[in-house]
N, C-alpha and C. Protein backbone atom coordinates (compact mmCIF):
# COMPACT_ATOMS: atom_id res chain seq x y z
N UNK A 1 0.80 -1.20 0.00
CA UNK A 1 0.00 0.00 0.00
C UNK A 1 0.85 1.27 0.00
N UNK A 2 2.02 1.39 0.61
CA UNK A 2 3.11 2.31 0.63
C UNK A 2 3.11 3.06 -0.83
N UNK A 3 3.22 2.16 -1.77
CA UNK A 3 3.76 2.84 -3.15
C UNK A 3 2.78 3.07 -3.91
N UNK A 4 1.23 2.19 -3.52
CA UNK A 4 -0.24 3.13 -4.10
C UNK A 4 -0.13 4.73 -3.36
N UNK A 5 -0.20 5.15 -2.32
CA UNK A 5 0.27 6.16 -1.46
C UNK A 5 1.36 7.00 -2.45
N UNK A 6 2.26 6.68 -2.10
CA UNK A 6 3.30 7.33 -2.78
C UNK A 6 2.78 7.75 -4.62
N UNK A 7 2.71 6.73 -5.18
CA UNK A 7 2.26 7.00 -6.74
C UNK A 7 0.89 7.89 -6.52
N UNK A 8 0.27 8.19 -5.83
CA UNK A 8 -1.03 9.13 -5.80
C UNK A 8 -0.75 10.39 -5.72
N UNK A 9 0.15 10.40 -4.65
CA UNK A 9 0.70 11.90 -4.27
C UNK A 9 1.53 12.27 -5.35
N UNK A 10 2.32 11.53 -5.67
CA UNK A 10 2.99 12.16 -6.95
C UNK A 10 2.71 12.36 -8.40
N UNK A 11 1.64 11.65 -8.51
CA UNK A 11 0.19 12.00 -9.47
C UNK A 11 -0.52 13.32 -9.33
N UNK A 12 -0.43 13.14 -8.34
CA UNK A 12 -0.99 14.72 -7.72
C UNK A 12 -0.73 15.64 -7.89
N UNK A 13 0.61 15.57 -7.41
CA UNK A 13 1.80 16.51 -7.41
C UNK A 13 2.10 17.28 -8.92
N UNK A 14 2.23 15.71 -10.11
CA UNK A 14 2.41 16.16 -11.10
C UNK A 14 0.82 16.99 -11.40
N UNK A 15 -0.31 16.83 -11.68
CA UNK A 15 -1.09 17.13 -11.98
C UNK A 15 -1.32 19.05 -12.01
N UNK A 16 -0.93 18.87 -11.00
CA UNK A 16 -0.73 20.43 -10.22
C UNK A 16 0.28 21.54 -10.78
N UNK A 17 1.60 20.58 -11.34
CA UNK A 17 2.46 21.36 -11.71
C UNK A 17 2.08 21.51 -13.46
N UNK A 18 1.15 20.70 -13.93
CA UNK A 18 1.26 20.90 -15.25
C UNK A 18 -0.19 21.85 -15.42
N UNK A 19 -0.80 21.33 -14.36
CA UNK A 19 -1.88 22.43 -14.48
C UNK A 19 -1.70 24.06 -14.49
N UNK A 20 -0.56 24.46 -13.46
CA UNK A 20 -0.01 25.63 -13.52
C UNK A 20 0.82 25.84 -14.97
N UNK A 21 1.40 24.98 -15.70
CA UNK A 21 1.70 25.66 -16.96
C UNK A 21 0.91 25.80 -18.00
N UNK A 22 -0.48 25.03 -17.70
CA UNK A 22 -0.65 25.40 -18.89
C UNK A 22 -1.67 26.33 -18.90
N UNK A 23 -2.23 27.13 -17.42
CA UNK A 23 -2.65 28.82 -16.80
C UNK A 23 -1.38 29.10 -17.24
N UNK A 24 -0.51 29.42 -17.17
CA UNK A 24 1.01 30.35 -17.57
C UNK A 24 0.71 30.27 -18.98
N UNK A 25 0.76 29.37 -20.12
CA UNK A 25 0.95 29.42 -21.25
C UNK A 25 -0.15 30.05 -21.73
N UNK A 26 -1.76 30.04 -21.28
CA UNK A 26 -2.57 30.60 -21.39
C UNK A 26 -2.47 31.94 -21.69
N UNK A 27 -2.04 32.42 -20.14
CA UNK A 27 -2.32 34.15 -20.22
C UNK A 27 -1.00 34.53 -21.01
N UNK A 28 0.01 33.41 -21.41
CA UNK A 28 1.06 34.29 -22.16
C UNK A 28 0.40 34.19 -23.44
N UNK A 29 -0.38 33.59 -24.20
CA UNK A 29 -1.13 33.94 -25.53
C UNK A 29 -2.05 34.88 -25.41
N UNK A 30 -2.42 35.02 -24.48
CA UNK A 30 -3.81 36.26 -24.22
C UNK A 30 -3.01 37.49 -24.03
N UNK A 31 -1.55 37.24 -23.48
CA UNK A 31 -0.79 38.46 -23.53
C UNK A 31 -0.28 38.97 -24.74
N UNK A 32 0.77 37.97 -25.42
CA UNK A 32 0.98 38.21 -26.68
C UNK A 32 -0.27 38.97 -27.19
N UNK A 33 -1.34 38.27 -27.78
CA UNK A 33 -2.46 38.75 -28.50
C UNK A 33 -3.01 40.36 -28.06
N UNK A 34 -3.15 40.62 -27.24
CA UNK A 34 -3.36 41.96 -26.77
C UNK A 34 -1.98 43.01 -27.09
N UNK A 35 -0.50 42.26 -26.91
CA UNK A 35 0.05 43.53 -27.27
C UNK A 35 0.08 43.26 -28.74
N UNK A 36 -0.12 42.20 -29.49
CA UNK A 36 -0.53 42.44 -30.56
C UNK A 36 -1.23 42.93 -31.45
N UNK A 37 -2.95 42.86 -30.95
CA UNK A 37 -3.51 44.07 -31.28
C UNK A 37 -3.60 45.61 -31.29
N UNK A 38 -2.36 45.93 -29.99
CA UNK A 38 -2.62 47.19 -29.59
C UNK A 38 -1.55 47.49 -30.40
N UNK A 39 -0.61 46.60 -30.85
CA UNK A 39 0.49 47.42 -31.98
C UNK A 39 0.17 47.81 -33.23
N UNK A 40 -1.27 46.59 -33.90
CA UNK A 40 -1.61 46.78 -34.90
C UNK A 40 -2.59 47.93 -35.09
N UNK A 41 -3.27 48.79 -33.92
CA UNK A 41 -4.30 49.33 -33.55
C UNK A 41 -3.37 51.40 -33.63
N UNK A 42 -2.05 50.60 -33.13
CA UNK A 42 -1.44 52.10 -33.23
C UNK A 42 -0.74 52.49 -34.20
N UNK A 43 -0.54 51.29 -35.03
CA UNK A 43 -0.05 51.62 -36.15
C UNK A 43 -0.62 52.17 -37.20
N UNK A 44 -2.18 51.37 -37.32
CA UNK A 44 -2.79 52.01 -38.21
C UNK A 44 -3.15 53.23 -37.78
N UNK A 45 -3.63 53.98 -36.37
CA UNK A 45 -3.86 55.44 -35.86
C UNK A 45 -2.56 56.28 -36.76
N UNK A 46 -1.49 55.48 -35.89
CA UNK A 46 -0.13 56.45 -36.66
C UNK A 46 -0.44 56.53 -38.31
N UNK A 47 -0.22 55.44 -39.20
CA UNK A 47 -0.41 56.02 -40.51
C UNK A 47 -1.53 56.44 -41.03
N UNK A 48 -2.91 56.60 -40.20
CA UNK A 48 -4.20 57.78 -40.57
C UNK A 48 -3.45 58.97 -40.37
N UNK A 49 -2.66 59.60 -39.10
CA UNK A 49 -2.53 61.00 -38.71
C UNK A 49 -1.48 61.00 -39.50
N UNK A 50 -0.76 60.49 -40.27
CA UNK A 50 1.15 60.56 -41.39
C UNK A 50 0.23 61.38 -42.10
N UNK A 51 -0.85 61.04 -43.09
CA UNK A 51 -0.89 61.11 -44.09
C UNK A 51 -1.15 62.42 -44.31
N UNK A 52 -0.84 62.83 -45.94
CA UNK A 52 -0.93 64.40 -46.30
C UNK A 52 -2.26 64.94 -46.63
């Protein structure tokens, strides 16, 4: 029973740690994507106000 015990917790354990990356990898695409839009958003502002 020792190593059902043991293999649970470290099932666990893992579960937990991959769950936290893949919240991290999440908000780093939701991050990317936002400063992505806001570059594409000021760029086009900037070349409306360039123009002659």
């Amino acid at each position: 029973m020792g190593i059902l015990r043991s293999l649970g917790a470290a099932l666990i354990v893992l579960w937990l740690v991959l769950w936290l990356f893949v919240k991290i990898t999440f908000a780093a695409i939701h991050l990317l994507l936002l400063i992505g839009l806001a570059m594409l958003v000021f760029g086009l502002i900037k070349r409306e106000t360039s123009r002659p």
